[in-house]
C-alpha atoms as a PDB file:
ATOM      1  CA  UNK A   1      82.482 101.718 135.231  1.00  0.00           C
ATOM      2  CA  UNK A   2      82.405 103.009 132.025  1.00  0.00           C
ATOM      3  CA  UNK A   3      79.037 101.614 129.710  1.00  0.00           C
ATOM      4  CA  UNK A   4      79.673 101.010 125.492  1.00  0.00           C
ATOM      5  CA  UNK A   5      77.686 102.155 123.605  1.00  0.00           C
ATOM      6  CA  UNK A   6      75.641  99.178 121.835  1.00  0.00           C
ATOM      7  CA  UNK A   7      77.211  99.541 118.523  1.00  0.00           C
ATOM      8  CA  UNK A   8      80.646  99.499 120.133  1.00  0.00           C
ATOM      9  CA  UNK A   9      79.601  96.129 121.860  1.00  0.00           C
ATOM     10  CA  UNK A  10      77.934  95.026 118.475  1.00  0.00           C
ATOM     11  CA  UNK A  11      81.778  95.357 116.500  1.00  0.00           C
ATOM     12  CA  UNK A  12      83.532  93.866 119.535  1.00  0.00           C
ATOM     13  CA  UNK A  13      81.227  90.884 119.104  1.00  0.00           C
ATOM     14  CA  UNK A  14      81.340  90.217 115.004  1.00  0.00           C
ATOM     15  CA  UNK A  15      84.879  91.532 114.818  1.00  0.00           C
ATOM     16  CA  UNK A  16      88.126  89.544 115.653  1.00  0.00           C
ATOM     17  CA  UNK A  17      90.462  90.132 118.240  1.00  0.00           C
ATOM     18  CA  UNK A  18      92.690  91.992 116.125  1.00  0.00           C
ATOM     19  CA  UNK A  19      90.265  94.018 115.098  1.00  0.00           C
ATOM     20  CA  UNK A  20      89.895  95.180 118.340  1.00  0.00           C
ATOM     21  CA  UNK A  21      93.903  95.733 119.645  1.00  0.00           C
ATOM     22  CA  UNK A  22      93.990  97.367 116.118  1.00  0.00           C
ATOM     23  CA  UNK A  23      91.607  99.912 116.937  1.00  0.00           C
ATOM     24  CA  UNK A  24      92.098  99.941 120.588  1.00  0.00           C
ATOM     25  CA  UNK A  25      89.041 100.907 121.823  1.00  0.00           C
ATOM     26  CA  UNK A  26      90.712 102.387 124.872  1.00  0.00           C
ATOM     27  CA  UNK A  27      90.917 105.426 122.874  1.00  0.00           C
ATOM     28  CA  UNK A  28      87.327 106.866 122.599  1.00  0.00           C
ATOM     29  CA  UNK A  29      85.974 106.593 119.007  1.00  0.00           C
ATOM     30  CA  UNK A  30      85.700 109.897 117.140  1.00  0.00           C
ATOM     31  CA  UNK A  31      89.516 110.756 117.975  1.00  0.00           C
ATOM     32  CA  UNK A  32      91.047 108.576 115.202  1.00  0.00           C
ATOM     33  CA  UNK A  33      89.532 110.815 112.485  1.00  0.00           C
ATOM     34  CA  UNK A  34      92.110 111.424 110.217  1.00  0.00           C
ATOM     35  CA  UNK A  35      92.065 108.604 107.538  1.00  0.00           C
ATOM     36  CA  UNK A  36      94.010 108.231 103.907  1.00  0.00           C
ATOM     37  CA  UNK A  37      92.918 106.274 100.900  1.00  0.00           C
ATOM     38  CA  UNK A  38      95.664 104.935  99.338  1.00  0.00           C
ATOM     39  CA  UNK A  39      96.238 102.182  96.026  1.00  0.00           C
ATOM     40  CA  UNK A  40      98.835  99.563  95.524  1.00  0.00           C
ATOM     41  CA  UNK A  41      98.534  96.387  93.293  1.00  0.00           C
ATOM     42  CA  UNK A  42      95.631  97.995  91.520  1.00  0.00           C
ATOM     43  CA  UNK A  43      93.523  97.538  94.991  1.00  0.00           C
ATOM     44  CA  UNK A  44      92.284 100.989  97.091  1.00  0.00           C
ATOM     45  CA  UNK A  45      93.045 100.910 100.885  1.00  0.00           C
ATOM     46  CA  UNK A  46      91.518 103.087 103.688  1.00  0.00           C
ATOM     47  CA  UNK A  47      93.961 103.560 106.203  1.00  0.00           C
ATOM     48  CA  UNK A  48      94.204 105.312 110.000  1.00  0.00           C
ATOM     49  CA  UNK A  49      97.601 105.135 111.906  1.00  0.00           C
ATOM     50  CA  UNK A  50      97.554 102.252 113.865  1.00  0.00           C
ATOM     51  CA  UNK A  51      95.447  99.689 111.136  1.00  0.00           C
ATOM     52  CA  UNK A  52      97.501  96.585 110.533  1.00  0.00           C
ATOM     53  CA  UNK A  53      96.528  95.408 106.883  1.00  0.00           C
ATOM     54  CA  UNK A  54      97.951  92.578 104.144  1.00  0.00           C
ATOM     55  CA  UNK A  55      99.255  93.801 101.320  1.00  0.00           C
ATOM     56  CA  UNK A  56     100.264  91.959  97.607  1.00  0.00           C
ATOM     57  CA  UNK A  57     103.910  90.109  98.586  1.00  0.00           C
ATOM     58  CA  UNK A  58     107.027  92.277  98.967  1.00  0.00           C
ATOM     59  CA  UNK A  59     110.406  90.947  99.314  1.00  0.00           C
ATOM     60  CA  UNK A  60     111.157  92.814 102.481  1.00  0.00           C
ATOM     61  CA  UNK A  61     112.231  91.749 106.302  1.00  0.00           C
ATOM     62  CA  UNK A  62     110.103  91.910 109.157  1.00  0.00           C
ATOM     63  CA  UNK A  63     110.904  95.275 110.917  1.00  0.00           C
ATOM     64  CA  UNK A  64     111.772  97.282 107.321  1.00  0.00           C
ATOM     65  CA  UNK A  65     109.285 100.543 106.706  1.00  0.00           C
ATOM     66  CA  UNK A  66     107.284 100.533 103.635  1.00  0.00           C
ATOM     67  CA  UNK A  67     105.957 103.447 101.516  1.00  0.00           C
ATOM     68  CA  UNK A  68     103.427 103.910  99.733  1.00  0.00           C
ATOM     69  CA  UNK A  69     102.471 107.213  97.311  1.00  0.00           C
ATOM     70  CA  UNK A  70     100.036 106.826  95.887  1.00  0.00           C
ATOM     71  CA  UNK A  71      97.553 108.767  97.677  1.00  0.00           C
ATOM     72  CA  UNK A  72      94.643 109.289  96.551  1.00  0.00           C
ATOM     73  CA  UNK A  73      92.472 110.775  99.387  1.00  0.00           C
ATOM     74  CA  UNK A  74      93.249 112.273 102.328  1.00  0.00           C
ATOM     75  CA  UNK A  75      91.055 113.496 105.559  1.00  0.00           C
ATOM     76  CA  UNK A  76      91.981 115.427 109.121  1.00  0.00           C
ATOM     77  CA  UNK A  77      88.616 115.733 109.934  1.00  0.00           C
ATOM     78  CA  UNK A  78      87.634 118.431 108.018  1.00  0.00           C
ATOM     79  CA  UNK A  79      87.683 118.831 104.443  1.00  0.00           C
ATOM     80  CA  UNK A  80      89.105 115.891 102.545  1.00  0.00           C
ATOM     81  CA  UNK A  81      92.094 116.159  99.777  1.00  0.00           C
ATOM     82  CA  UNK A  82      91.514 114.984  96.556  1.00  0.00           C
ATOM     83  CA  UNK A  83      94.148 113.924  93.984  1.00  0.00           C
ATOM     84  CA  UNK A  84      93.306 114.291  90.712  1.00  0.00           C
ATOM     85  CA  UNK A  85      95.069 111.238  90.249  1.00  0.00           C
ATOM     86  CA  UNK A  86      97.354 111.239  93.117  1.00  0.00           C
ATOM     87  CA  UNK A  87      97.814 113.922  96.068  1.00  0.00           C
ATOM     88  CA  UNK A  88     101.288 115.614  95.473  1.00  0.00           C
ATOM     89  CA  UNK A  89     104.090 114.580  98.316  1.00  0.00           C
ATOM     90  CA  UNK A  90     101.762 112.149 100.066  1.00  0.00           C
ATOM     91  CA  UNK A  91     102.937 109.766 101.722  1.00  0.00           C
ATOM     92  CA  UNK A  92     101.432 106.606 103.685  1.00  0.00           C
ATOM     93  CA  UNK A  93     104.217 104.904 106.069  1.00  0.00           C
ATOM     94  CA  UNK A  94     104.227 101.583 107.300  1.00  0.00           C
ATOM     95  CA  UNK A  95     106.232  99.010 109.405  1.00  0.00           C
ATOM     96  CA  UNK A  96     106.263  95.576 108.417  1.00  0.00           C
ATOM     97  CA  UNK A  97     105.026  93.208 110.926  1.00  0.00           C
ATOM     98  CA  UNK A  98     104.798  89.917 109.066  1.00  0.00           C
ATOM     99  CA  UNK A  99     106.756  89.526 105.695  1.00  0.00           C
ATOM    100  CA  UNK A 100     105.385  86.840 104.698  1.00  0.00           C
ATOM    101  CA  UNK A 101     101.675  85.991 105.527  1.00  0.00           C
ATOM    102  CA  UNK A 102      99.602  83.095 103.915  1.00  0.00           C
ATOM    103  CA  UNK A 103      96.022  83.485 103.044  1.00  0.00           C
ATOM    104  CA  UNK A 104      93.212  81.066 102.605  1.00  0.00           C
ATOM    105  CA  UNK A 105      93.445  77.998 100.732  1.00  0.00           C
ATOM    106  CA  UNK A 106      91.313  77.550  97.802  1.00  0.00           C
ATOM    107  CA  UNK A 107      90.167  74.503  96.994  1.00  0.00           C
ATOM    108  CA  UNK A 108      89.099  74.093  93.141  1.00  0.00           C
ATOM    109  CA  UNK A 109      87.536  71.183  91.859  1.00  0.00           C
ATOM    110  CA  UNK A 110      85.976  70.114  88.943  1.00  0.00           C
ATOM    111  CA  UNK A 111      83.684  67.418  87.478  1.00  0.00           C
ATOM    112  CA  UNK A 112      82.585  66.552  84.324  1.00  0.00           C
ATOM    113  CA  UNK A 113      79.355  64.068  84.317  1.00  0.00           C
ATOM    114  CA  UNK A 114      79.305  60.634  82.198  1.00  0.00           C
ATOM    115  CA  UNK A 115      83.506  61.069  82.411  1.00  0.00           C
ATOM    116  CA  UNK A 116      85.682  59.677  84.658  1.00  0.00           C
ATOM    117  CA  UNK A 117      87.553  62.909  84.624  1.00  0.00           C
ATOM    118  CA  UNK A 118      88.034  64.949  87.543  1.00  0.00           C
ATOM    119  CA  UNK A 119      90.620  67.763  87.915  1.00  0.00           C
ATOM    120  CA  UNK A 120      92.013  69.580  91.547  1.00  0.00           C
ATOM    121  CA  UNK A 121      93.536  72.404  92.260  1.00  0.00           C
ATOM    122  CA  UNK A 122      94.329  74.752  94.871  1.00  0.00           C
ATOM    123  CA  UNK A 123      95.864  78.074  95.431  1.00  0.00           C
ATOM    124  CA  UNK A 124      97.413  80.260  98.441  1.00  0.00           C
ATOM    125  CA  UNK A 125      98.096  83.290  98.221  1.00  0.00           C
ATOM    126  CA  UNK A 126     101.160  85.162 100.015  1.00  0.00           C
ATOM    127  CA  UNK A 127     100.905  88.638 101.656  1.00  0.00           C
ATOM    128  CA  UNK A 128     102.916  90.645 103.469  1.00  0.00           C
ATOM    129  CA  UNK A 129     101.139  92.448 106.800  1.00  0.00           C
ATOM    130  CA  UNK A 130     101.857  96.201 107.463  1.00  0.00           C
ATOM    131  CA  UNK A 131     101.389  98.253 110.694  1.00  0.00           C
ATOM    132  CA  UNK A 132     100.539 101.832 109.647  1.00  0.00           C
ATOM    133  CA  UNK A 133     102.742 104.148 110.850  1.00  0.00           C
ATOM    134  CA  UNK A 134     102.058 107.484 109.778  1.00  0.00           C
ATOM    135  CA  UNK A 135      99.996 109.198 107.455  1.00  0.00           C
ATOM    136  CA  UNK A 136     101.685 112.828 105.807  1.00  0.00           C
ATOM    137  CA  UNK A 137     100.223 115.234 103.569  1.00  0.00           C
ATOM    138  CA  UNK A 138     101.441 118.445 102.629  1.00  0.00           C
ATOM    139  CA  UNK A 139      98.390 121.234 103.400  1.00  0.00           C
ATOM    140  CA  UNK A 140      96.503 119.149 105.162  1.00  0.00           C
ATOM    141  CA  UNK A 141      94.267 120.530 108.208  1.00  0.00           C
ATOM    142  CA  UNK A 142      93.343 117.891 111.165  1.00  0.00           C
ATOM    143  CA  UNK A 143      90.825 118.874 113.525  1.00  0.00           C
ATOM    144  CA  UNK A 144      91.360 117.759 116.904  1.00  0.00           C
ATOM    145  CA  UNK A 145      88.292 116.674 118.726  1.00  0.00           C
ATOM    146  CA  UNK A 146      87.812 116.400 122.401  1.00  0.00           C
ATOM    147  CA  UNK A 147      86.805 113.378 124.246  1.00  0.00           C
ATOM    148  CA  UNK A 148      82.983 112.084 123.917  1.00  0.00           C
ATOM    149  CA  UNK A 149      81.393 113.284 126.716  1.00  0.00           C
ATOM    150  CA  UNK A 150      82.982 116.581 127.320  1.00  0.00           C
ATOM    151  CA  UNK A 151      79.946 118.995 126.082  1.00  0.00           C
ATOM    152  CA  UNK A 152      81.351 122.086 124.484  1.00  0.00           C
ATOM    153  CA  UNK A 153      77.989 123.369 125.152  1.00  0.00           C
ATOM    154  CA  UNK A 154      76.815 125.406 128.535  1.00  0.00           C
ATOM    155  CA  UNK A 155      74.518 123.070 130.585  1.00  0.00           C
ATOM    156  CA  UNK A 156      71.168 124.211 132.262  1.00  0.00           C
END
């Protein structure tokens, strides 16, 4: 039987259950290192392949791949790309799992004193969740790691 290490445990307790088939911890941490930063709808997303993430509404179907190019950082392990504004021919790929995805409802409300005036409003916003699919950058090095407890040093 294989023992967690505590902060593993610690993330599998505050996180959600998605959180956890997203990252699938069955794969030891440390091998998912290569990671993109990436904007659309003037917000800045850090992705790895395999994150499922809501993004401003598209009109798209559920199964359609989405694109995004505007990278702005890219990582393999090893030294990170910069754009300077955007990284040349990169490309973040997606799948769309949910086209249409509700947030939260906000509730506003408002009161004046002395008035019998009230006023209430609400608000939900619509998303539309992506499945990462594949990260590609032209000249980009990634360093592949072997699995945690496989020293690379001799032993005495």
């Amino acid at each position: 039987m294989k023992v967690l290490p505590f902060g593993v445990c610690l993330k599998i307790l505050c996180q959600s259950v998605d959180w956890y088939l997203m990252r699938s911890l069955f794969v030891v941490e440390g091998l998912l290192k290569m990671f993109a930063v990436f904007e659309d709808g003037s917000r800045q997303y850090k992705v790895r392949q395999g994150d499922v993430l809501a993004v401003d509404l598209r009109e798209v179907q559920d199964g359609q791949t989405v694109t995004f190019d505007k990278v702005l950082l890219a990582n393999g392990g090893g030294a990170s790309i910069l754009g300077r504004p955007v990284i040349e021919g990169a490309t973040v790929t997606g799948e769309v799992v949910m086209a249409v995805m509700k947030g939260i409802k906000l509730e506003i409300q408002k009161h004046y004193r002395r008035n019998a005036s009230r006023r209430h409003n609400g608000h939900r916003q619509r998303y539309t969740r992506v499945k990462i699919t594949g990260i590609s950058v032209p000249n980009l090095s990634v360093v592949e790691s072997s699995a945690v407890g496989a020293d690379s040093s001799s032993g005495s």
